[in-house]
Protein backbone atom coordinates (compact mmCIF):
# COMPACT_ATOMS: atom_id res chain seq x y z
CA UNK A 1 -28.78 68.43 24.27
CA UNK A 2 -29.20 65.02 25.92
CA UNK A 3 -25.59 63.61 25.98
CA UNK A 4 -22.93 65.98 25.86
CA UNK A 5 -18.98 65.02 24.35
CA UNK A 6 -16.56 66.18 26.36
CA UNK A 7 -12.86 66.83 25.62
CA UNK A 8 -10.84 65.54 28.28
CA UNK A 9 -7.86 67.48 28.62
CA UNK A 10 -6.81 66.76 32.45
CA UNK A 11 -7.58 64.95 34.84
CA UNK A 12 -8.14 65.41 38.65
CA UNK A 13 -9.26 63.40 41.78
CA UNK A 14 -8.94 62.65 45.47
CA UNK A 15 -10.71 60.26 47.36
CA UNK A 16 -13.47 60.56 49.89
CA UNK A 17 -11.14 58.98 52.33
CA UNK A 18 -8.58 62.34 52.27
CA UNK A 19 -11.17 64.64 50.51
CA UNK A 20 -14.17 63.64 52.92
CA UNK A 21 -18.00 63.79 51.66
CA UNK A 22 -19.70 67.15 50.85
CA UNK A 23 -22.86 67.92 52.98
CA UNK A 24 -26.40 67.11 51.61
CA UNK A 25 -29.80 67.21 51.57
CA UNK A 26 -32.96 65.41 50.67
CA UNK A 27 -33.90 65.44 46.72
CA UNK A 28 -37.66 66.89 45.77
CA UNK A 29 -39.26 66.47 42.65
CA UNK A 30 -41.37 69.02 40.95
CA UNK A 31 -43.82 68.09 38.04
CA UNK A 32 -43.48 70.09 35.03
CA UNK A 33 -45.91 67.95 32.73
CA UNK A 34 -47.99 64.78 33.44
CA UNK A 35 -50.58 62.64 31.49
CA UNK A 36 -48.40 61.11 29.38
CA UNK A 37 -48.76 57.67 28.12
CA UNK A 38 -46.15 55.08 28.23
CA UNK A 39 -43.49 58.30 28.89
CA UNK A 40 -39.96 57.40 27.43
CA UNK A 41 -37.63 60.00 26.73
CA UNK A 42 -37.19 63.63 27.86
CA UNK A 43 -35.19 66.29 26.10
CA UNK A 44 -34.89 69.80 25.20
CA UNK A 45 -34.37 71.60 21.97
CA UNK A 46 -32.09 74.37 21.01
CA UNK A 47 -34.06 77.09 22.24
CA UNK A 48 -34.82 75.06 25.59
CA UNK A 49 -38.28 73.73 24.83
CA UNK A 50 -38.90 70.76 27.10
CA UNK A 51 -39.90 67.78 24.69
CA UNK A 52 -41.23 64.15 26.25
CA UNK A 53 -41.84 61.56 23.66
CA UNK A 54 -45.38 59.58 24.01
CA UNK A 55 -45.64 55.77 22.49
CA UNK A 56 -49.28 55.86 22.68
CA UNK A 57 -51.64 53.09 23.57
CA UNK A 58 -51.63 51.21 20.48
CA UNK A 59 -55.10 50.48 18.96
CA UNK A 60 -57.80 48.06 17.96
CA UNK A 61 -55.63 47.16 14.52
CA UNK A 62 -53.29 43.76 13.59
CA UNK A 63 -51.59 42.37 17.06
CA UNK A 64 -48.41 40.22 17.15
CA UNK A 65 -47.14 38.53 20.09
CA UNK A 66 -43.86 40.81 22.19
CA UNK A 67 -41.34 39.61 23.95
CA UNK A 68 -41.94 42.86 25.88
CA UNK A 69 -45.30 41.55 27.42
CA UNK A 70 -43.97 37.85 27.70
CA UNK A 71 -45.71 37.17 24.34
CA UNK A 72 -48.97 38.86 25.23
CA UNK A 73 -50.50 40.30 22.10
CA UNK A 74 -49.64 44.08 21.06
CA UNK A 75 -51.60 46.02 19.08
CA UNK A 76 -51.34 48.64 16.54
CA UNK A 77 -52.89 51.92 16.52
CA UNK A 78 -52.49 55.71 15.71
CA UNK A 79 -52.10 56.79 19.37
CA UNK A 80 -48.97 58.20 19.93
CA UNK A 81 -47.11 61.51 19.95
CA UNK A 82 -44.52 63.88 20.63
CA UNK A 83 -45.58 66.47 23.68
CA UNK A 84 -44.05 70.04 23.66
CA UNK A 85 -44.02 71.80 26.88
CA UNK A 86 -45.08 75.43 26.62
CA UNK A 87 -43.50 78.19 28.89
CA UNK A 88 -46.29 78.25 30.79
CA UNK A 89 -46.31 74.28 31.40
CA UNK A 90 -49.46 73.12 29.09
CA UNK A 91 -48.42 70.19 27.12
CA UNK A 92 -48.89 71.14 23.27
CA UNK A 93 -48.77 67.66 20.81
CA UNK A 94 -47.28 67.22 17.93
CA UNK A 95 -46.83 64.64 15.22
CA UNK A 96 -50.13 63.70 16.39
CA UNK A 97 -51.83 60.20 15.52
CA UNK A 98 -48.22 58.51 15.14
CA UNK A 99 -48.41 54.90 14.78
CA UNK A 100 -48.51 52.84 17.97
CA UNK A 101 -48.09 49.29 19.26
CA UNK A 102 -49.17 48.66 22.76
CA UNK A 103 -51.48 46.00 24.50
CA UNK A 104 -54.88 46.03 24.92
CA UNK A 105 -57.06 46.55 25.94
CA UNK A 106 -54.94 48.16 29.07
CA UNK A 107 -52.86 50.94 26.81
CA UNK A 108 -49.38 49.46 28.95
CA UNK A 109 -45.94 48.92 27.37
CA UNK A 110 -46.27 51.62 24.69
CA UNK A 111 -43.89 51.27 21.46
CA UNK A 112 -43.67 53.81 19.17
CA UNK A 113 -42.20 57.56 19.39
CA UNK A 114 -38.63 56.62 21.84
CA UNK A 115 -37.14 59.85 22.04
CA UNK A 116 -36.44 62.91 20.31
CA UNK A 117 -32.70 64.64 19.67
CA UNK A 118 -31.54 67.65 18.05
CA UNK A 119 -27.51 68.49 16.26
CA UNK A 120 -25.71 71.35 17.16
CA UNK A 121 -27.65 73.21 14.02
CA UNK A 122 -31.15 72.65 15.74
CA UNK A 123 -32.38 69.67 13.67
CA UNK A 124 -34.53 67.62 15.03
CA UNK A 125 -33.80 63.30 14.56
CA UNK A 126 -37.21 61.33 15.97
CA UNK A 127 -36.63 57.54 17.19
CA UNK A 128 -39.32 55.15 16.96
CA UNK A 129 -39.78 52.02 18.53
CA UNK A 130 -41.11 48.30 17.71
CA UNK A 131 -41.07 46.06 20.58
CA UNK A 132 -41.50 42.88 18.20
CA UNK A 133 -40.47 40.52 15.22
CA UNK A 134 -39.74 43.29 12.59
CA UNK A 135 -40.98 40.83 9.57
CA UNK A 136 -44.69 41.61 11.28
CA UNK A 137 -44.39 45.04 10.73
CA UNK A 138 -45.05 45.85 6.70
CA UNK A 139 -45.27 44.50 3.60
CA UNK A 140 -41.29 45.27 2.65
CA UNK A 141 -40.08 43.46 5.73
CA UNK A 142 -42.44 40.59 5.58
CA UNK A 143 -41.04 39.97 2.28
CA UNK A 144 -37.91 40.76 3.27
CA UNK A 145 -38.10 38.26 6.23
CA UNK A 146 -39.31 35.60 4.64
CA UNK A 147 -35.65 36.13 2.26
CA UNK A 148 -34.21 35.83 5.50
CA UNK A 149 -36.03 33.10 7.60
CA UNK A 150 -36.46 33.12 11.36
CA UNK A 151 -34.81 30.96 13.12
CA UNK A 152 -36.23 27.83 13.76
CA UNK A 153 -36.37 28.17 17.43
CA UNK A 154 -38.29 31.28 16.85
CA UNK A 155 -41.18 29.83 14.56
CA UNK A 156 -43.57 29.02 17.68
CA UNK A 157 -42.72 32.48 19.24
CA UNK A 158 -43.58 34.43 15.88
CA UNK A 159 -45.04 32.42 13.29
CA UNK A 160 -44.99 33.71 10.18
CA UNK A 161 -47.34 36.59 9.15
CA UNK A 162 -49.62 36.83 6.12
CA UNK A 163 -50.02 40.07 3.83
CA UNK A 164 -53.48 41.18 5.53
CA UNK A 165 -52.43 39.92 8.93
CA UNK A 166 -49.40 42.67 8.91
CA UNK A 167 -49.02 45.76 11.93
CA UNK A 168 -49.19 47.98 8.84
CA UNK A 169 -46.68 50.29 11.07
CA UNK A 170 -43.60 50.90 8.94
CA UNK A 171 -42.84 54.30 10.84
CA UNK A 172 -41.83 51.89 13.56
CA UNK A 173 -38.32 51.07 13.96
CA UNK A 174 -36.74 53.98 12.48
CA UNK A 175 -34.31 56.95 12.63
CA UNK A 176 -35.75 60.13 11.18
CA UNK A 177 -35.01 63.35 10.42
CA UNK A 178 -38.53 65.45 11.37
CA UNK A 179 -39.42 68.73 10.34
CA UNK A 180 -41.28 69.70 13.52
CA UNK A 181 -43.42 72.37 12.00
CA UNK A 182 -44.45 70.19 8.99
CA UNK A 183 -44.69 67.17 10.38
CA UNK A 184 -42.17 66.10 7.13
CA UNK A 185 -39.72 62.33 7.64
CA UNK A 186 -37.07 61.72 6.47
CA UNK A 187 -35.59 58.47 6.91
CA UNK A 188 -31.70 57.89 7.97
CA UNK A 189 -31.87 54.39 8.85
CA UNK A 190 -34.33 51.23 9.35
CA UNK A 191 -33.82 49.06 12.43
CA UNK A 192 -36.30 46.47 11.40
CA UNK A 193 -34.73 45.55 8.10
CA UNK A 194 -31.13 45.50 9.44
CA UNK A 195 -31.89 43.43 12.38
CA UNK A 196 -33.67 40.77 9.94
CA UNK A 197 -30.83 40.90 7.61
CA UNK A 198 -27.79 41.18 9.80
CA UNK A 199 -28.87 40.24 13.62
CA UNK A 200 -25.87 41.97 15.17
CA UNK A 201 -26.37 40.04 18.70
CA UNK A 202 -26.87 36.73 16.58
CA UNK A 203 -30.04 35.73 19.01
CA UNK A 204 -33.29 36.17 18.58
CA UNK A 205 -34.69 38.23 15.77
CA UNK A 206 -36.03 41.49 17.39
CA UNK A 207 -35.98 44.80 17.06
CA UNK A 208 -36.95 47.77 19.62
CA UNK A 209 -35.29 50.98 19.25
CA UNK A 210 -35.24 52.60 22.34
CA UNK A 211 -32.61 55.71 23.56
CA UNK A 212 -31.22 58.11 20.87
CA UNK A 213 -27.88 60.20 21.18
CA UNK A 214 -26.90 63.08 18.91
CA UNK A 215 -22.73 63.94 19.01
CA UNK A 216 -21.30 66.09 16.44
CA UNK A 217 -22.34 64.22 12.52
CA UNK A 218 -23.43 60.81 14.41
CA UNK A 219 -26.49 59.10 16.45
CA UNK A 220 -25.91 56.57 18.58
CA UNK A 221 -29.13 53.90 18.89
CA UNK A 222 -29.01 51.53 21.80
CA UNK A 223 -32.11 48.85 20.73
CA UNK A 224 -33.38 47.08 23.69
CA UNK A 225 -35.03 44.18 21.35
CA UNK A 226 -31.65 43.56 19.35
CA UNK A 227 -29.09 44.19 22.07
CA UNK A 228 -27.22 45.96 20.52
CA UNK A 229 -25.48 49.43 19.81
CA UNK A 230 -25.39 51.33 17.12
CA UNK A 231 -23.45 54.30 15.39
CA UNK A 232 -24.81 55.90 11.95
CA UNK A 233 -23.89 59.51 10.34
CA UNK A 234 -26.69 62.00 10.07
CA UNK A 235 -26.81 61.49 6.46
CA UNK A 236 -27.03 57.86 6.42
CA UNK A 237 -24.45 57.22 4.73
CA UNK A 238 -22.34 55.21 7.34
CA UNK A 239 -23.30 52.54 10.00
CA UNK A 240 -22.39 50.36 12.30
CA UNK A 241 -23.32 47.65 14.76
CA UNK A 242 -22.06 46.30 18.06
CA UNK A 243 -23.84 43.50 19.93
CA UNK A 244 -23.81 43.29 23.31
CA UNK A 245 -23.22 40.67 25.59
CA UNK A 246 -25.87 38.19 27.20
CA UNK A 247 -24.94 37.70 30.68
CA UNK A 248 -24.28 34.50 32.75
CA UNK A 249 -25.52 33.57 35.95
CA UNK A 250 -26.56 30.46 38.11
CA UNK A 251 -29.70 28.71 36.95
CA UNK A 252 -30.71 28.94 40.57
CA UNK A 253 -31.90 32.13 40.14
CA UNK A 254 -34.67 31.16 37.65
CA UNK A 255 -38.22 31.17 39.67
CA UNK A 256 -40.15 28.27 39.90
CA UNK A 257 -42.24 27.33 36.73
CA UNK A 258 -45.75 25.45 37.18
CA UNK A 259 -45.66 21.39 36.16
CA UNK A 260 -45.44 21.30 32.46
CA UNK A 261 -44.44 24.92 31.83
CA UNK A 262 -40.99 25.30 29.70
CA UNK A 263 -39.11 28.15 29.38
CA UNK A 264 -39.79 29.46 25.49
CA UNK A 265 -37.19 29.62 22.92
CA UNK A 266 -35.04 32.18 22.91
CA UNK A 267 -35.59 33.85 26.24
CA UNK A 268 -32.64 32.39 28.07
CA UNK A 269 -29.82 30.21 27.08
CA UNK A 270 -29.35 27.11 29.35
CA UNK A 271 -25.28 26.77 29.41
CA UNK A 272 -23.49 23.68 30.46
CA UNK A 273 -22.96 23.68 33.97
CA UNK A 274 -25.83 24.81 35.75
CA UNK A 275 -25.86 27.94 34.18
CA UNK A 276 -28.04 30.55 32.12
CA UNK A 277 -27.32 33.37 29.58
CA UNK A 278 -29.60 36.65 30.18
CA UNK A 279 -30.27 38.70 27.14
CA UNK A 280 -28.86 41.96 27.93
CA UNK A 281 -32.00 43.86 26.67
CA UNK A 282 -29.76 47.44 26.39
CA UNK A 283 -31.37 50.78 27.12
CA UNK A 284 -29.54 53.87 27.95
CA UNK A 285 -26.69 55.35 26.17
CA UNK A 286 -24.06 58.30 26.85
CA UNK A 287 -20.91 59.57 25.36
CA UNK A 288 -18.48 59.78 28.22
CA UNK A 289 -15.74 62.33 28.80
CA UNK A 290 -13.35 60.37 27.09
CA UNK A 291 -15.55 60.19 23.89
CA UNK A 292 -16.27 56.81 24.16
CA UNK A 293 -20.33 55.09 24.39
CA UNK A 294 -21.56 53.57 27.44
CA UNK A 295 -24.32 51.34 27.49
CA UNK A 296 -26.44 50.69 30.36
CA UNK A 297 -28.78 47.08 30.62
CA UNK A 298 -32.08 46.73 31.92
CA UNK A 299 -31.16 42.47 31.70
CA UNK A 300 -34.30 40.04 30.21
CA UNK A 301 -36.05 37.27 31.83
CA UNK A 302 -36.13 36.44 34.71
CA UNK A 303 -34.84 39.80 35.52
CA UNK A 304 -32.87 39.63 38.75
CA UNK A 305 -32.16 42.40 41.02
CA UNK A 306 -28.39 43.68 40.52
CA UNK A 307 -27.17 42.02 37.96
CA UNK A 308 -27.27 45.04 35.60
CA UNK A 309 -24.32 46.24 33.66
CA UNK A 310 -22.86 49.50 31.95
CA UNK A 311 -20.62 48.77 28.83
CA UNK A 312 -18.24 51.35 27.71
CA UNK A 313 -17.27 51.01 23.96
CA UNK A 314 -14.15 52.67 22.83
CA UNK A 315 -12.08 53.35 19.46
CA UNK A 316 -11.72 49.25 19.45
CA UNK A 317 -15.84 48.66 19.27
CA UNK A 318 -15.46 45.99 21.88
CA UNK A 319 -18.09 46.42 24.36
CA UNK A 320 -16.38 46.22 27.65
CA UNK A 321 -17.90 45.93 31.19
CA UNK A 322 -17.89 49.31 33.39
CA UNK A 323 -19.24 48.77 35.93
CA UNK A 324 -22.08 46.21 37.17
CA UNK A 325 -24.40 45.99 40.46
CA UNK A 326 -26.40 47.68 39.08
CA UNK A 327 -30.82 47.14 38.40
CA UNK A 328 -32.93 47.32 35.65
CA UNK A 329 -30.94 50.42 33.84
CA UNK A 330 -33.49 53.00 31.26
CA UNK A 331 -31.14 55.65 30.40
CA UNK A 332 -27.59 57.62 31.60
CA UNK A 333 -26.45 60.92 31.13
CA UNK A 334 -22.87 63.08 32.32
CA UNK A 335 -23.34 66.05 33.88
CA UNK A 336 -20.88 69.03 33.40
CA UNK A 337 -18.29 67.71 36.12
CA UNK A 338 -18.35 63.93 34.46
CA UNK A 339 -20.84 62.30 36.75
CA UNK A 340 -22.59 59.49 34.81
CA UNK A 341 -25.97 59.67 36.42
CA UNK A 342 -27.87 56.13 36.11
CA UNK A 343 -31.42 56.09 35.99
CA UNK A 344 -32.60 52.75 37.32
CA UNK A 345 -36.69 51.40 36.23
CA UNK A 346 -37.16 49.71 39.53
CA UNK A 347 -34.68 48.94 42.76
CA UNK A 348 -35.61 45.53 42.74
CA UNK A 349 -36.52 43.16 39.99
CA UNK A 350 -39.61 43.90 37.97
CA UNK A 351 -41.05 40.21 38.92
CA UNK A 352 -41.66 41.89 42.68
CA UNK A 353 -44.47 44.47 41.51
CA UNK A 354 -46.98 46.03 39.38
CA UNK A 355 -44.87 47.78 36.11
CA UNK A 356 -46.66 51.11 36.76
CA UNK A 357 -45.96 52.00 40.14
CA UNK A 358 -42.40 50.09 40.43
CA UNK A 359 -39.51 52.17 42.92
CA UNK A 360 -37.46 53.17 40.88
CA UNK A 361 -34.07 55.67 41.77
CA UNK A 362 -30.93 57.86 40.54
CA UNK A 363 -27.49 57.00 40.98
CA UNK A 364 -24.52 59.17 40.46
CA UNK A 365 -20.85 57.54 39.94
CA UNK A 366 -18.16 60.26 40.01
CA UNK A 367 -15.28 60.16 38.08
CA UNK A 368 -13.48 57.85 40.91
CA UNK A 369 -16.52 55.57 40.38
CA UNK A 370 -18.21 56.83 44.16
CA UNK A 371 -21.73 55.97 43.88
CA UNK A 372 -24.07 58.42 45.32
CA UNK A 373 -27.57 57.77 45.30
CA UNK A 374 -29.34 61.33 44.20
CA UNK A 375 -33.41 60.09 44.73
CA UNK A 376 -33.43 56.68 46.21
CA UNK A 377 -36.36 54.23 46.03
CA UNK A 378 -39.39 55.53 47.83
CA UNK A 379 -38.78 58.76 46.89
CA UNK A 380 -41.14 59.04 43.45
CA UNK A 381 -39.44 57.68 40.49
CA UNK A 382 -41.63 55.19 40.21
CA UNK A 383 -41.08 53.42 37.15
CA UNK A 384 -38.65 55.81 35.54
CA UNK A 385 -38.05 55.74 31.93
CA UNK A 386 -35.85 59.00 30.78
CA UNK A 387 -33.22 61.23 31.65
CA UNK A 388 -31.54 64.96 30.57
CA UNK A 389 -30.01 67.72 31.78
CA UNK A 390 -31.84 71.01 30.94
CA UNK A 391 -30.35 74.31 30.28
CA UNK A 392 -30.61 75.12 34.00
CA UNK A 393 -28.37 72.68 34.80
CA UNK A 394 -31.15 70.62 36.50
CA UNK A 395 -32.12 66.90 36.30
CA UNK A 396 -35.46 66.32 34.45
CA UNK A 397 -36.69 62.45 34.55
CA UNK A 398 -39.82 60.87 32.91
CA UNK A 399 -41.45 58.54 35.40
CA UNK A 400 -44.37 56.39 35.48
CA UNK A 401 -43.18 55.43 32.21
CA UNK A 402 -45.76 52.35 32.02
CA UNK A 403 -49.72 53.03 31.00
CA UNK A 404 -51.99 55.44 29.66
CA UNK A 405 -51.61 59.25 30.91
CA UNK A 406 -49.81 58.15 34.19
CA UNK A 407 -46.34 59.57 32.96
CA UNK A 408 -44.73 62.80 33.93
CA UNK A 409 -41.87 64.88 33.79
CA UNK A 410 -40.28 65.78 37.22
CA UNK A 411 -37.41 67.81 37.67
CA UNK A 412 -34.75 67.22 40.49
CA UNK A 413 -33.85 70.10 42.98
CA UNK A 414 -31.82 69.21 45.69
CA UNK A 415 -29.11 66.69 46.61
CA UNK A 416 -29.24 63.10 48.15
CA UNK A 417 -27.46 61.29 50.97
CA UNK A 418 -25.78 57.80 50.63
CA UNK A 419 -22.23 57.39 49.03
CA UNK A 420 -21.43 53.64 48.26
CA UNK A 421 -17.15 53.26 47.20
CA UNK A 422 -16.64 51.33 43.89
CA UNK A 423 -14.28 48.83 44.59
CA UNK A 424 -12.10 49.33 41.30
CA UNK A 425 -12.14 52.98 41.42
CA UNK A 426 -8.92 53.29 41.38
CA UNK A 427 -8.60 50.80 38.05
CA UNK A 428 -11.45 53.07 36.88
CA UNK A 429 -9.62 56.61 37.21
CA UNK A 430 -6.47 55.09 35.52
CA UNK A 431 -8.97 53.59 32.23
CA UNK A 432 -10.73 56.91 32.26
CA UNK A 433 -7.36 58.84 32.54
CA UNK A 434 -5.73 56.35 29.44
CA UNK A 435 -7.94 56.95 26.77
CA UNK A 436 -7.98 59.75 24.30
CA UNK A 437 -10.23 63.01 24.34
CA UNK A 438 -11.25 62.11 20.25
CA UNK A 439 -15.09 61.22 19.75
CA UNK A 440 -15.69 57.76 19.34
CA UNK A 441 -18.03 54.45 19.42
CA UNK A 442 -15.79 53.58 17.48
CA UNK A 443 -16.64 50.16 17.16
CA UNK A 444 -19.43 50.23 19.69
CA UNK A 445 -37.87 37.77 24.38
CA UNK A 446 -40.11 34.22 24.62
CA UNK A 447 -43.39 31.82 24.06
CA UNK A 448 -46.48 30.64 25.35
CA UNK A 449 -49.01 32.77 27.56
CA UNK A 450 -45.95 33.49 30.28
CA UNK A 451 -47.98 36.94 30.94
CA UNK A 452 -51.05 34.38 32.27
CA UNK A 453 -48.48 33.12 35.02
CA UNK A 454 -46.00 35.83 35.85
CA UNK A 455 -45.87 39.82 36.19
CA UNK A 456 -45.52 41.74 32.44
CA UNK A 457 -42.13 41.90 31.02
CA UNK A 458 -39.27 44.74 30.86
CA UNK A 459 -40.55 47.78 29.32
CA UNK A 460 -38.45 47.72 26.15
């Protein structure tokens, strides 16, 4: 299972200083299944069947503008997927001609089928993906949106839509229960329609499910277009939502536009002071060994290079910073020991390169906050989207995680070389060691034709 609960009943440490640094060696990769389009998240089931979810390409139906592409059109399709990995290897697909929003007519930045999870009974819960302004996506929520009317800051980003100018996609944005030998859906809860009725982050009215974890009765959602967290029970009968945090930095950061060119609503807030508000744009999610979520950030516009966070949200439900430094965050995991390893898109800000082929790495923080850097750029996670730990006890990523059949699976044999202190560490170890072994969450983007003038957006 992706993100395992631990109980923490003790806890030990020394530091590198006294306990020095173990001997290494040089990660390798090995494919276990490419040709994947848009690749987001790997898992396994139950009986340790490899499973890699596949957005699709979209199609040649209804488009709406994304913040995802910097407002570029997406379209909607019946491309997507969910790929089983035989024994032998050969990807087998199921839940074939899933509904798909991607652009076109290049197939990149894939939304639909996010990631797959399974309870400790073996059944399976399917996450699906939007990428857009959820009152675009059917009939219920256009009504429903125009109860609840977008903000007028948003109205040039997504004008309204018109019955027979809907995605017709209202699989998207979703938490399902999926019978994976019928096909069969059962819905537990529906991002779109929460996110126009309650906007948990209270910004911009979007919705893109993208990382799913299973522990004990409860999923945790972290959606990338709302910025926000989410806990619901497996029955859907209970949920809740946490927002998280924009982030504020130095307008001096923002690159230079042409003459005439304004930022569009919505995709940063210009603060008093010289200073902006980044939309967090939240990806990854783990429960830790002290039962509470963490949250990691891939950051919005314009995207800079370590400025990415990783929340941890305890019994409280106020989202707390972890740690930071970090860039362009797609998913965590803890290993057995209570390493959170940190998959990271790209090393350096998105702006810098093609989406497709982008270096991206894996960072481990031990439980006294060290950061050791298992595959660093350069190495061949380009553009990595999705992490787990299989039953062998090895890492398995999805890379490549932007375009038609570029994708793969890799798994990670080996160890890696540079170790990089965390300044708190010690204020770490003593949070980590305070809290309670119990479960708990507890209380746990743009305008105009920007994609004309700069590189695509983030990938969620």
């Amino acid at each position: 299972m992706k993100l395992k609960s631990f109980a923490l009943t003790s806890l030990t440490f020394c530091f590198a200083a006294i306990c020095g640094t173990p001997s290494v060696q040089a990660a390798s990769l090995t494919t276990i299944v490419d040709g994947v389009s848009n690749a987001r998240g790997v898992s396994f089931g139950p009986d340790g069947t490899l499973y890699v979810a596949e957005p699709g390409i979209g199609g040649n139906g209804e488009c709406q503008a994304s913040p995802s592409t910097l407002f570029d059109p997406i379209c909607a399709g019946n491309t997507g997927s969910l790929v089983k990995v035989t024994p032998g290897g050969q990807p087998q697909r199921l839940l074939t001609n899933f509904q798909s929003l991607a652009e076109q007519p290049s197939g990149n930045q894939g939304a639909g089928i996010q990631d797959i999870q399974f309870d400790s009974l073996g059944n399976a819960y399917l996450l699906t993906g939007f990428a857009g302004y959820p009152g675009n996506r059917d009939l219920e929520t256009l009504t429903l949106g125009g109860n609840f009317p977008i903000p007028e800051q948003q109205l040039a980003t997504f004008p309204p839509s018109t019955p027979d100018k809907v995605l017709n996609t209202p699989l998207l944005a979703q938490l399902f229960k999926v019978d994976l030998n019928t096909g069969e859906l059962d819905s537990i809860f529906d991002f779109a329609k929460y996110e126009i009725t309650n906007n948990p982050d209270g910004g911009d009215v979007v919705t893109n499910p993208f990382d799913l974890t299973i522990d004990g009765d409860t999923a945790y959602v972290v959606d990338g277009g709302g910025n926000a967290a989410y806990k619901i029970k497996l029955d859907g009968t209970e949920s809740q939502a946490i927002g998280i945090p924009k982030k504020v930095l130095s307008a001096s950061i923002l690159p230079p536009l042409p003459p005439g060119l304004e930022l569009p609503p919505g995709l940063i807030d210009i603060l008093p002071g010289g200073n902006i508000a980044l939309q967090s744009v939240s990806t990854g999610g783990a429960i830790g060994p002290d039962g509470a979520l963490y949250v990691g950030e891939y950051t919005g516009f314009p995207y800079p290079d370590g400025e990415s966070r990783i929340f941890r949200i305890g019994e409280d439900g106020n989202p707390e910073v972890f740690l930071d430094g970090f860039t362009h965050i797609t998913d965590l995991t803890f290993d057995e020991q209570g390493n959170l390893l940190v998959l990271q898109f790209s090393d350096a800000s998105q702006l810098t390169g093609d989406l497709r082929f982008l270096p991206g790495s894996l960072i481990q923080v031990a439980p006294d906050l060290t950061r050791t850097t298992l595959v660093a750029a350069g190495e061949g996670l380009e553009s990595a989207a999705g992490i787990d730990i299989g039953p062998d006890g090895k890492i398995y990523i999805t890379k490549r995680g932007v375009g038609p059949e570029l994708g793969s699976v890799v798994r990670v044999d080996g160890l890696v070389t540079q170790k990089v202190p965390e300044p708190t560490s010690i204020l770490g170890l003593v949070a980590l060691a305070s809290v309670g072994a119990t479960g708990a969450f507890a209380k746990g983007k743009r305008q105009h034709k920007l994609g004309e003038l700069l590189p695509k957006a983030e990938i969620v």
